[in-house]
N, C-alpha and C. Protein backbone atom coordinates (compact mmCIF):
# COMPACT_ATOMS: atom_id res chain seq x y z
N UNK A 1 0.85 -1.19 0.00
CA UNK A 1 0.00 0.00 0.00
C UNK A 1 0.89 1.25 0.00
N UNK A 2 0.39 2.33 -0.61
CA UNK A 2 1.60 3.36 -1.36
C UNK A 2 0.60 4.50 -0.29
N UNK A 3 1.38 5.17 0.60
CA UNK A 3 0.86 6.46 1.49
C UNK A 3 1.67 7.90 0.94
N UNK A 4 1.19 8.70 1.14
CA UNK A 4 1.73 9.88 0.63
C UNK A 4 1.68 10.85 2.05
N UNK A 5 2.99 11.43 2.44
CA UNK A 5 2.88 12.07 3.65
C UNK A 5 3.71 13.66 2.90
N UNK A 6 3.38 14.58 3.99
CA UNK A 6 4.47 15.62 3.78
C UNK A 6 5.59 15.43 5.30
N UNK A 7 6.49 15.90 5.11
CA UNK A 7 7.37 16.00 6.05
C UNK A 7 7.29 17.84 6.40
N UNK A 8 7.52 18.38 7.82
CA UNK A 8 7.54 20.35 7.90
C UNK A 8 8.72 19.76 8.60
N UNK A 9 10.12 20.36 8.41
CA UNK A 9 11.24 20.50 9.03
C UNK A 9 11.22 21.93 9.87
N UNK A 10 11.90 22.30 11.34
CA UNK A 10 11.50 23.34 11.85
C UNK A 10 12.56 23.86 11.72
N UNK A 11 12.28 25.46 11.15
CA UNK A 11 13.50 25.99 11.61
C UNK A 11 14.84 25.83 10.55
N UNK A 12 14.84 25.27 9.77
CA UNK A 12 15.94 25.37 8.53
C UNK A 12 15.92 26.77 7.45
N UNK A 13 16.78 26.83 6.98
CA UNK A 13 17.36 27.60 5.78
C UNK A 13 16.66 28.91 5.89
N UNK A 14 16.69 29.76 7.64
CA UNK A 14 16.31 31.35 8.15
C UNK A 14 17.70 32.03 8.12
N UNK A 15 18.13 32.87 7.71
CA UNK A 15 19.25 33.63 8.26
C UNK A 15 20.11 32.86 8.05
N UNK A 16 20.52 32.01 6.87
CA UNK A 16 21.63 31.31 6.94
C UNK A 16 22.21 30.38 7.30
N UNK A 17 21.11 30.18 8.60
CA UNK A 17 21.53 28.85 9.69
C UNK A 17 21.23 27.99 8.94
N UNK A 18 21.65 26.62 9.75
CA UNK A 18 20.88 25.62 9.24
C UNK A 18 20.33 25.05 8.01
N UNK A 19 21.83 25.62 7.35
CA UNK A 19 21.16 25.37 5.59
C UNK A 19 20.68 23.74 4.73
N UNK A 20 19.65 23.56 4.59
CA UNK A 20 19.67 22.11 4.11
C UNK A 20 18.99 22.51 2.33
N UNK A 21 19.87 22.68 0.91
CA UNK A 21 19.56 22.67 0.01
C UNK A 21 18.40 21.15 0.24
N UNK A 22 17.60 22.22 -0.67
CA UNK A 22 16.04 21.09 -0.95
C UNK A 22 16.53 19.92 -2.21
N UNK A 23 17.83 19.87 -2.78
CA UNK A 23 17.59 18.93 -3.72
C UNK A 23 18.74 17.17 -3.11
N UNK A 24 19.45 18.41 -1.33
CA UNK A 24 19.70 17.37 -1.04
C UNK A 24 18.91 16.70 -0.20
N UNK A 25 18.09 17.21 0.51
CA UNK A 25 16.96 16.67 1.40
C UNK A 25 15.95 16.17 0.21
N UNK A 26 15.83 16.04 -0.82
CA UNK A 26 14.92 15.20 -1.59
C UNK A 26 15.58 14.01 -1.86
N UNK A 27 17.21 13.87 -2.22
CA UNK A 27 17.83 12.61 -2.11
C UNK A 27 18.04 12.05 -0.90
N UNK A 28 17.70 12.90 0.29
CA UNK A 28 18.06 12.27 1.50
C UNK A 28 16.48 10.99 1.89
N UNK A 29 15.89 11.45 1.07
CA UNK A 29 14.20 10.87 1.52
C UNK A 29 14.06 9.56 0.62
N UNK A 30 14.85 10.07 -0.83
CA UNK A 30 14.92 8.93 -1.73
C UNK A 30 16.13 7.49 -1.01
N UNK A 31 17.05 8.11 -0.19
CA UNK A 31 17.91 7.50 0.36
C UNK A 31 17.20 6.06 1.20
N UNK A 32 15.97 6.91 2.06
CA UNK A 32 15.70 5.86 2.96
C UNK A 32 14.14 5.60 2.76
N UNK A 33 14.37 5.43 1.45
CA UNK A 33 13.70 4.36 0.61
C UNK A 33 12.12 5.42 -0.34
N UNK A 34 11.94 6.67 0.31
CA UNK A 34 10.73 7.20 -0.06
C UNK A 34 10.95 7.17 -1.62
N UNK A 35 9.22 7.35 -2.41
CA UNK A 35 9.39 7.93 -3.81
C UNK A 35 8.54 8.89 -4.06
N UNK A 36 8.66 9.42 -4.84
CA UNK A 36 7.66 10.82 -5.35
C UNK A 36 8.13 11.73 -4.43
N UNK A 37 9.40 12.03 -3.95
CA UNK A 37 9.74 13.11 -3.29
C UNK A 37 9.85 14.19 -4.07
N UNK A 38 9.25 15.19 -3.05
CA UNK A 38 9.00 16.48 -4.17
C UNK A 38 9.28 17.72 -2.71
N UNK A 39 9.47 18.81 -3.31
CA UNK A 39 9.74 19.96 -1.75
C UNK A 39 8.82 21.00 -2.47
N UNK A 40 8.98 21.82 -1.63
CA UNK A 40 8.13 23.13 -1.55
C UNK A 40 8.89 24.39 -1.30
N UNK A 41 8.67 25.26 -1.71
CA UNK A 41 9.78 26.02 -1.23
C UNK A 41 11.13 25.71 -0.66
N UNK A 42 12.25 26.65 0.26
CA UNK A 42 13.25 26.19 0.53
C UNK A 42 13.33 26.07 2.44
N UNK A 43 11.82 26.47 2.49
CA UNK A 43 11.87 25.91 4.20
C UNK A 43 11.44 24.78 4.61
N UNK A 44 11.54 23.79 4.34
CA UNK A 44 11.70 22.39 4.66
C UNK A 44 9.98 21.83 4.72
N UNK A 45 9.59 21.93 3.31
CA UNK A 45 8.23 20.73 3.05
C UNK A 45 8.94 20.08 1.94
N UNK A 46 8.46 18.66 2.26
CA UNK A 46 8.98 17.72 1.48
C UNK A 46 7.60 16.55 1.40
N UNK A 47 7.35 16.61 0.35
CA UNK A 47 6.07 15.67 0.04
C UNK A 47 6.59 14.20 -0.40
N UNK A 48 6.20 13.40 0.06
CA UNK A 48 6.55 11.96 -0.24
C UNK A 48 6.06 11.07 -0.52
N UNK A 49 6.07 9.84 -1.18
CA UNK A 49 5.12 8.34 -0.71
C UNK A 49 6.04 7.13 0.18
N UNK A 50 5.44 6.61 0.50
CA UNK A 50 6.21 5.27 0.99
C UNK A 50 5.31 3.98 0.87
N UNK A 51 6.06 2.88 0.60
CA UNK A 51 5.41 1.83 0.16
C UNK A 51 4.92 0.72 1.88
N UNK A 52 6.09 1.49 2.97
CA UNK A 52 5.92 0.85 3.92
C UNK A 52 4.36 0.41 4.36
N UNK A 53 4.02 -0.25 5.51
CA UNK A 53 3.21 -0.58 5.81
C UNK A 53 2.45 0.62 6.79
N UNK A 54 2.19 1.40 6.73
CA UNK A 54 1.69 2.95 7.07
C UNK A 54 2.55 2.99 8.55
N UNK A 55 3.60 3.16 8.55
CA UNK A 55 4.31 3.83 9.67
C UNK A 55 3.62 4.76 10.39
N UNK A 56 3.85 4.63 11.43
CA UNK A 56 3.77 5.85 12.32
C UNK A 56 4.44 7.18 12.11
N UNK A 57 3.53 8.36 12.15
CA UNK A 57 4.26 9.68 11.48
C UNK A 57 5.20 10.31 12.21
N UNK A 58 5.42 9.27 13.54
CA UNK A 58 6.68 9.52 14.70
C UNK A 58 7.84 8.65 14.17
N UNK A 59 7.75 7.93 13.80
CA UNK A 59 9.00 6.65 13.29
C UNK A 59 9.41 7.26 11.82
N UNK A 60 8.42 8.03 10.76
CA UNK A 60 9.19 8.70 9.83
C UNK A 60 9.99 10.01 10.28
N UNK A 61 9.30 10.76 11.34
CA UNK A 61 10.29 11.96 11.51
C UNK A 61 11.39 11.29 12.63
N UNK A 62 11.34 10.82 13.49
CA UNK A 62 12.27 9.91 13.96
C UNK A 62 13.43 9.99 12.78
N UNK A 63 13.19 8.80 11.85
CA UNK A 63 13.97 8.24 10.92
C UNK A 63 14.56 9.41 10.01
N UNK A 64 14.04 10.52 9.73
CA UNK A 64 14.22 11.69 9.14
C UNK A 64 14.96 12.55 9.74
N UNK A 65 15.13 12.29 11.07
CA UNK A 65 15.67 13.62 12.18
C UNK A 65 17.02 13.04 12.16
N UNK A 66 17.28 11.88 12.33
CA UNK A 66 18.36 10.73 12.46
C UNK A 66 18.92 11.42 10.79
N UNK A 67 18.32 11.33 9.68
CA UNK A 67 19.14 11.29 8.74
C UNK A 67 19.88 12.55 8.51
N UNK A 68 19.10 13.58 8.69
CA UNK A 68 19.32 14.90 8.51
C UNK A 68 20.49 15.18 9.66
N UNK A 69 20.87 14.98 10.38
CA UNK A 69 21.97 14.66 11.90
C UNK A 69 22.97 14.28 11.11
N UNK A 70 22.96 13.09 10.25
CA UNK A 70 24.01 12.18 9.88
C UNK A 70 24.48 12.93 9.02
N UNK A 71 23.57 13.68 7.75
CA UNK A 71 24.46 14.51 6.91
C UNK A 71 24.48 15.59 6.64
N UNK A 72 24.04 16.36 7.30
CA UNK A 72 24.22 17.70 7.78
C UNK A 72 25.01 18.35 8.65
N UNK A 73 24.77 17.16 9.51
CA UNK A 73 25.79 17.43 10.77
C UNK A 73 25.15 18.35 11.74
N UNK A 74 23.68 18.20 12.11
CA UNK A 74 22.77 19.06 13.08
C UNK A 74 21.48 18.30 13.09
N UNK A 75 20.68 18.25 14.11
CA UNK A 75 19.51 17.99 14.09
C UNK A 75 18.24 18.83 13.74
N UNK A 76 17.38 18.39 13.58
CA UNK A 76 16.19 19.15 12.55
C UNK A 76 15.19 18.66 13.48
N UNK A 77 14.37 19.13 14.12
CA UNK A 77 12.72 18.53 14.83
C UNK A 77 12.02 18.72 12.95
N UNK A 78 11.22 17.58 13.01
CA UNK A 78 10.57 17.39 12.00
C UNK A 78 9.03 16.64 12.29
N UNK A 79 8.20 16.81 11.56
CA UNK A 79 6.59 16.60 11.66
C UNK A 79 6.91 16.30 10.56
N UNK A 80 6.07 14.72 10.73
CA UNK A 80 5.54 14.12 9.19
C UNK A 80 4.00 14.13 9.34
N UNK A 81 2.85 14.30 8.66
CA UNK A 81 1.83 14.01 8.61
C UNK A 81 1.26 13.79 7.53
N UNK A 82 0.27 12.81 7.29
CA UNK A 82 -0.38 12.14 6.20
C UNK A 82 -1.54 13.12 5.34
N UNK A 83 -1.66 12.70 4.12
CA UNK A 83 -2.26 13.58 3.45
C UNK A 83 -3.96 14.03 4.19
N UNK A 84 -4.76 12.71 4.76
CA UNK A 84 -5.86 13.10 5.46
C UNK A 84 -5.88 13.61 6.47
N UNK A 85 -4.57 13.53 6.89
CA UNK A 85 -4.82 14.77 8.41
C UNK A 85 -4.80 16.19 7.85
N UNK A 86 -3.62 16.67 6.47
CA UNK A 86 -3.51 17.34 6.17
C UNK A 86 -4.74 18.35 6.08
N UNK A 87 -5.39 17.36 5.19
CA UNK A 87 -6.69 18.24 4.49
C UNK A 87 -7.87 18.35 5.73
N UNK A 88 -7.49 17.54 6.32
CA UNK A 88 -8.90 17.79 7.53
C UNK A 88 -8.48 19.00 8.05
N UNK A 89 -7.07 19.12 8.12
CA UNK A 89 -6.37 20.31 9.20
C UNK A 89 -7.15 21.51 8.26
N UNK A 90 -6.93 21.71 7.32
CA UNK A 90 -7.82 22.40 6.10
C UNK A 90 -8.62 23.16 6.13
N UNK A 91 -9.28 21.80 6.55
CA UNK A 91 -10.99 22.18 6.31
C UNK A 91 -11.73 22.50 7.18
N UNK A 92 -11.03 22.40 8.43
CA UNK A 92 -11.28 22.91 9.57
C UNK A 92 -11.25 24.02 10.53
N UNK A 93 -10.75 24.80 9.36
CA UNK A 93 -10.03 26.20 9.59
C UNK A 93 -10.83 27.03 10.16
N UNK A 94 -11.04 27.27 11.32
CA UNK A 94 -12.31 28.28 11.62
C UNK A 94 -12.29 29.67 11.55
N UNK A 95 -11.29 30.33 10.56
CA UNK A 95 -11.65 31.50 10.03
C UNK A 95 -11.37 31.76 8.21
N UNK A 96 -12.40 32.44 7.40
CA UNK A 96 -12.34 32.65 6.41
C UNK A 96 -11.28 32.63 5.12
N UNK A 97 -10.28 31.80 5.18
CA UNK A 97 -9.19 31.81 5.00
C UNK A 97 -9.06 31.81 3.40
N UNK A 98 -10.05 31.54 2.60
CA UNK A 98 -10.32 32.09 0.93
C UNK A 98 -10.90 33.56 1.00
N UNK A 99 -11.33 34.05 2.02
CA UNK A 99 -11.53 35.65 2.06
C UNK A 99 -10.69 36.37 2.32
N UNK A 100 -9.16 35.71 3.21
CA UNK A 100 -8.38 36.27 3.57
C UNK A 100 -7.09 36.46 2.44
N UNK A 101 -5.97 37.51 3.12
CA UNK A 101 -4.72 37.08 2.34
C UNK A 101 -4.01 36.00 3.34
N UNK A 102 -3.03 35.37 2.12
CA UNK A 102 -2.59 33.68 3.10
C UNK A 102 -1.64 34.28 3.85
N UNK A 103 -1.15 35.91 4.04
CA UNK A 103 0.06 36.10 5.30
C UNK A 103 -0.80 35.94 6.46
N UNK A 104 -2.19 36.51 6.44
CA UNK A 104 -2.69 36.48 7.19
C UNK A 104 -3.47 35.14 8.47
N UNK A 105 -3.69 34.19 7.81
CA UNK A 105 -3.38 32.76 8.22
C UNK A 105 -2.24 31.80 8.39
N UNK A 106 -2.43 31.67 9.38
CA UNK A 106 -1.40 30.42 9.40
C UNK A 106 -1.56 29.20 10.50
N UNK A 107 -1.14 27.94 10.09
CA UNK A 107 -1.17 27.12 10.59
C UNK A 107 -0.01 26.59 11.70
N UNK A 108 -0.26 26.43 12.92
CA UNK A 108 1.12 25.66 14.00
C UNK A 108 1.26 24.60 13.88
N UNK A 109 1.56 23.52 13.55
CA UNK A 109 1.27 22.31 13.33
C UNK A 109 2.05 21.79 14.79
N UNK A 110 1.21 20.81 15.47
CA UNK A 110 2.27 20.52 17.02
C UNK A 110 2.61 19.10 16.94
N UNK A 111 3.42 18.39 17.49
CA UNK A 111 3.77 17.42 17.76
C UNK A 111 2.68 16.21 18.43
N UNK A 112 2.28 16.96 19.11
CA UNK A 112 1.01 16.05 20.10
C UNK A 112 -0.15 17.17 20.40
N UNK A 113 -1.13 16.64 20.90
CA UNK A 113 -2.34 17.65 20.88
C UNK A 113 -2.03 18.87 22.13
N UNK A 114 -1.92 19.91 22.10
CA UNK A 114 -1.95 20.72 23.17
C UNK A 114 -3.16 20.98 23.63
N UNK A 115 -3.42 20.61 25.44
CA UNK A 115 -4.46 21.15 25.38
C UNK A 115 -4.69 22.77 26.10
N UNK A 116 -5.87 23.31 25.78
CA UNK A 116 -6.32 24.56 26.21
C UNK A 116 -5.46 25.14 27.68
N UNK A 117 -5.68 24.31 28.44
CA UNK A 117 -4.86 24.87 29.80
C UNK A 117 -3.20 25.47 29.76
N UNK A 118 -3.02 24.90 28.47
CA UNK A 118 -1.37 25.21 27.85
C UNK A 118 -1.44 26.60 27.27
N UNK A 119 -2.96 27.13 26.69
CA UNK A 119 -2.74 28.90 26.55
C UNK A 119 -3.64 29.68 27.57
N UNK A 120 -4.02 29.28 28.43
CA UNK A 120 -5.57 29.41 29.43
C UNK A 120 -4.91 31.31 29.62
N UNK A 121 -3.50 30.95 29.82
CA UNK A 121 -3.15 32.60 30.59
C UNK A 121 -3.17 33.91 29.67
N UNK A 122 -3.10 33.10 28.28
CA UNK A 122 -3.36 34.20 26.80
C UNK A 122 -4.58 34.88 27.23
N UNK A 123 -4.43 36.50 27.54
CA UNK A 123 -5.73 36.98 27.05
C UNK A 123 -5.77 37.33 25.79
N UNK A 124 -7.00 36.55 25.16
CA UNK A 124 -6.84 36.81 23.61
C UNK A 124 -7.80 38.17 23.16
N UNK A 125 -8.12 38.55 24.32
CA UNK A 125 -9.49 40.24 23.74
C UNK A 125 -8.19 41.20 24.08
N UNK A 126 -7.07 41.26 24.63
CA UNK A 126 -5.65 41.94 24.15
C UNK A 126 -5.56 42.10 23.48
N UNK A 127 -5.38 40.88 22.58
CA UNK A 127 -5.07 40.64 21.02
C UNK A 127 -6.07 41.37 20.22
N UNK A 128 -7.04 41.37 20.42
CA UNK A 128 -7.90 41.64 18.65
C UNK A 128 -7.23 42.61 18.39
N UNK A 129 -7.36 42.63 16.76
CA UNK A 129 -8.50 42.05 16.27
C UNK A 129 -7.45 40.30 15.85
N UNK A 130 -6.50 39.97 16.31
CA UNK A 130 -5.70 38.61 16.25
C UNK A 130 -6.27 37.82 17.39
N UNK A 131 -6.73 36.70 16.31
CA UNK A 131 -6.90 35.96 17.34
C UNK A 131 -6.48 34.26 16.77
N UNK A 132 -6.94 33.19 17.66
CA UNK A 132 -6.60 31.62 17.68
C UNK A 132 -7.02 30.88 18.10
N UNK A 133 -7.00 29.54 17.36
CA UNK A 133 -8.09 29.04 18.15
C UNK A 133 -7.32 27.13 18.02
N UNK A 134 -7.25 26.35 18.68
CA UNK A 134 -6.87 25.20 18.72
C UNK A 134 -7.27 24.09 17.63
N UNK A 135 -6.94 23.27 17.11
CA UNK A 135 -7.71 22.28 16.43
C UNK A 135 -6.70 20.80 16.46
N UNK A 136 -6.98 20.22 16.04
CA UNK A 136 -6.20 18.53 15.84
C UNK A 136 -4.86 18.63 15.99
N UNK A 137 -4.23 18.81 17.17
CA UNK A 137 -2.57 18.64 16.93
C UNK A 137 -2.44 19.99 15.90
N UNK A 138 -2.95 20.94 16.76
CA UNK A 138 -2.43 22.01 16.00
C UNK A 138 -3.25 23.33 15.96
N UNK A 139 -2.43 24.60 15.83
CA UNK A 139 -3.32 26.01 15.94
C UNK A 139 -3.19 26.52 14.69
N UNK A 140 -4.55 27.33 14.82
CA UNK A 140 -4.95 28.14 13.92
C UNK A 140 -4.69 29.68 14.02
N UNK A 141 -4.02 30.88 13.15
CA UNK A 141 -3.47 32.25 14.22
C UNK A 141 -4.12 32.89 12.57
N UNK A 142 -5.08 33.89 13.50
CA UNK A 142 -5.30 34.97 12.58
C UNK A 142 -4.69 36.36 12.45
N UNK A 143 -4.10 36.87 11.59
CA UNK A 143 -3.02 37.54 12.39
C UNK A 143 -2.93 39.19 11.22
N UNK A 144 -3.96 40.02 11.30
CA UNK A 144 -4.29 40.57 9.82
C UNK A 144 -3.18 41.36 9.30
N UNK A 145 -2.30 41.71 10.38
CA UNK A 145 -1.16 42.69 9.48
C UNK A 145 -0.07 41.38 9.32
N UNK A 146 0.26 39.60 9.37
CA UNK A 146 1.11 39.25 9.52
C UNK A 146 1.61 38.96 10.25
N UNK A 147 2.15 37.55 10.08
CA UNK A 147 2.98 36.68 11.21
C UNK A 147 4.11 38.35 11.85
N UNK A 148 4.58 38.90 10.76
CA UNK A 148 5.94 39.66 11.14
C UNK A 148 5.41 40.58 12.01
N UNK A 149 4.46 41.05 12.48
CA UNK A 149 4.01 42.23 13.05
C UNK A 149 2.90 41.71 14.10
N UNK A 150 2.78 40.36 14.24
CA UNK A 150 1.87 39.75 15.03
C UNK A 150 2.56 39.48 16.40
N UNK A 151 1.66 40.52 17.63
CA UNK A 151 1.62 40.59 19.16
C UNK A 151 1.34 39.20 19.79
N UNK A 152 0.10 38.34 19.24
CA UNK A 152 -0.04 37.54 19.29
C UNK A 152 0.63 35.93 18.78
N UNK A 153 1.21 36.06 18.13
CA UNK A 153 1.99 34.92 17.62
C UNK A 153 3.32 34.90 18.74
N UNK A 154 3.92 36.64 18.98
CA UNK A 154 4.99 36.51 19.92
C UNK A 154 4.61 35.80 21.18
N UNK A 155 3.43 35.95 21.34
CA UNK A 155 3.22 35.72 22.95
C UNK A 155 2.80 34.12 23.03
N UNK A 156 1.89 33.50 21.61
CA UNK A 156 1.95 32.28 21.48
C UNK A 156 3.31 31.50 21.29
N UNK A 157 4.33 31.83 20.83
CA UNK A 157 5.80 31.32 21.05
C UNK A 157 6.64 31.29 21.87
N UNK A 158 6.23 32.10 22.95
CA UNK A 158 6.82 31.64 24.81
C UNK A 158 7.44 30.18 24.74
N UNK A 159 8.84 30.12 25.10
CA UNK A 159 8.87 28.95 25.66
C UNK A 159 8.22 28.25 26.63
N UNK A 160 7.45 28.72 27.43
CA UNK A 160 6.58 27.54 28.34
C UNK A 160 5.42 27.21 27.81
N UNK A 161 5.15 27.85 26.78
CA UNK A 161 3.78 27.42 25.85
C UNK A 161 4.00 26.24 25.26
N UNK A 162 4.79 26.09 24.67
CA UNK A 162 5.35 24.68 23.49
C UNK A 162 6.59 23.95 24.33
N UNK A 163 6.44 24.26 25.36
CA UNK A 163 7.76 23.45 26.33
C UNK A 163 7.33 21.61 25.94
N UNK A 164 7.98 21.36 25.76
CA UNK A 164 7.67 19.41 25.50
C UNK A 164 6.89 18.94 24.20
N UNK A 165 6.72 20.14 22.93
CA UNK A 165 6.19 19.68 22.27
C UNK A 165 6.99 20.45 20.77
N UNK A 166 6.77 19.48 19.66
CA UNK A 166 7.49 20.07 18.41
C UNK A 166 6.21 21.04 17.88
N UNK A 167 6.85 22.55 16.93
CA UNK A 167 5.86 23.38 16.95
C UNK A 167 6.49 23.85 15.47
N UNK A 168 5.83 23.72 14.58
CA UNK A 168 6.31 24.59 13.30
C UNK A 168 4.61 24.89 12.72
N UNK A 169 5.47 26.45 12.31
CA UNK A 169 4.40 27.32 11.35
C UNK A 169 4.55 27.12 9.88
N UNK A 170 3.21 27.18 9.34
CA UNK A 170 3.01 27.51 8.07
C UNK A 170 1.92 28.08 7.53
N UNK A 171 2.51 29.17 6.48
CA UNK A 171 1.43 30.40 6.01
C UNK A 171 0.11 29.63 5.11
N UNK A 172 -1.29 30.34 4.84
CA UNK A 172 -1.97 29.27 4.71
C UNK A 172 -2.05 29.11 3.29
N UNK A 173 -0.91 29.93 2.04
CA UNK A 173 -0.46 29.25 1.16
C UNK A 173 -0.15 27.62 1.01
N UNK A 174 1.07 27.57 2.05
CA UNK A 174 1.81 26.33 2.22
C UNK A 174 0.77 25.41 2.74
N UNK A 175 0.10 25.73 3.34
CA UNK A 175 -1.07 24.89 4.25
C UNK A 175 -2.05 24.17 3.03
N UNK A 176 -1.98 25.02 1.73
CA UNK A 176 -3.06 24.55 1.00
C UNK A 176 -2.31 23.83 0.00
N UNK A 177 -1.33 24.41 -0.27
CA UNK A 177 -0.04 23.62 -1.04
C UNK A 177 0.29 22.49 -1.11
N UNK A 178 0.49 22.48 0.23
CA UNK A 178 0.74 21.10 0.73
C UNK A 178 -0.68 19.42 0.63
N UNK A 179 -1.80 20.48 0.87
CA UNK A 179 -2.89 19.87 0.92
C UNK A 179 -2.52 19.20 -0.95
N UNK A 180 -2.50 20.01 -1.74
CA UNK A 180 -2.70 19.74 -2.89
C UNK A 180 -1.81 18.65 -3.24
N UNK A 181 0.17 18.71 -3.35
CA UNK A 181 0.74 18.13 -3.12
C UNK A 181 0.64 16.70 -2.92
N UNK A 182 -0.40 16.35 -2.07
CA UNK A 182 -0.23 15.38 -1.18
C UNK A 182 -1.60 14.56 -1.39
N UNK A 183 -2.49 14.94 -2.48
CA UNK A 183 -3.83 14.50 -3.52
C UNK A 183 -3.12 14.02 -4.38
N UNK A 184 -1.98 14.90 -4.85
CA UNK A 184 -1.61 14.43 -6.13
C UNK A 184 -1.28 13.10 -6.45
C-alpha cells in the first residue's frame, strides 16, 4: 500500500543557519527508501510516498531527524503528517481563510495535541483584532497585518507554551499547497 505524507522541518534555511539545500533533502528521503519526493519552497516541506506498511508519522520523523543529523551534521525537529490529516487540518479552519490574504493565516502544526490549559493565561481580547483558536494537533493564528508584526503569535511562542512539544508554522499558502501536493 503506497501512502503519501508531507514531512515540515523546523526551523531550517532562516538567516543562513541551518542550511539544508532542498535537492539534497529530496535525495536524503529517496535515500531511505521514499518515492515521489517532491519539496516546496526552501523551508523544509517535502512531500513523499512510501510503500511501507503505514508507519507511524513519529518513526518517519524519527527516521528523518536521524538522517538529517548524519548529513548535515545538526539535528532538525521534524513533523511528518499524512495527506488526510492534512486536508482535515484544512478544512477545519475556523476562520475565512479564501476571504483572507494567506500572510494572514497560518497554521502551528504541534507534535502532540496541546491542550487549552497550555494557553488558558493568553488573554486573547488583548489581542484583537488577532486571534486563535486550537484544532487537531495544532493552531490556527489569525493575524491581519502578519505573522511579522503579530503581538499575538509573539506571545503564542513563549517557551513555556510549546515546552515538550514540536511546533512549526506555516502560512496558509503552504497549508493549501501542501494539501494539494499530497492529492496528487
Amino acid at each position: 500500500m503506497t501512502t503519501t505524507y508531507a514531512a515540515l522541518l523546523r526551523g531550517i534555511n532562516v538567516g543562513g543557519h541551518r542550511r539544508v539545500p532542498m535537492a539534497e533533502l529530496r535525495s536524503l528521503l529517496e535515500e531511505l527508501g521514499h518515492r515521489n519526493v517532491r519539496t516546496y519552497l526552501q523551508s523544509g516541506n517535502v512531500v513523499f510516498t512510501t510503500d511501507a506498511d503505514e508507519p507511524a508519522d513519529e518513526e518517519l520523523a524519527a527516521a528523518l531527524e536521524d538522517a538529517v543529523e548524519k548529513h548535515f551534521g545538526f539535528r532538525v525537529d521534524c513533523l511528518v503528517r499524512g495527506a488526510e490529516y492534512l486536508a482535515a487540518v484544512a478544512d477545519a479552519c475556523p476562520f475565512p481563510a479564501a476571504e483572507l490574504e494567506a500572510k494572514q493565516v497560518h497554521v502551528t502544526y504541534f507534535s502532540e495535541q496541546a491542550g487549552r490549559e497550555r494557553f488558558a493565561l493568553i488573554d486573547q481580547a488583548a489581542f484583537l483584532p488577532e486571534e486563535f483558536r486550537l484544532g487537531d494537533r495544532c493552531l490556527y493564528l489569525y493575524a491581519p497585518e502578519g505573522l511579522g508584526r503579530s503581538k499575538l503569535a509573539e506571545a503564542l511562542s513563549r517557551p513555556a507554551l510549546v515546552k515538550g512539544i514540536v511546533a512549526t508554522s506555516r502560512n496558509w499558502n503552504t497549508v493549501v499547497k501542501l494539501v494539494e501536493m499530497t492529492r496528487d
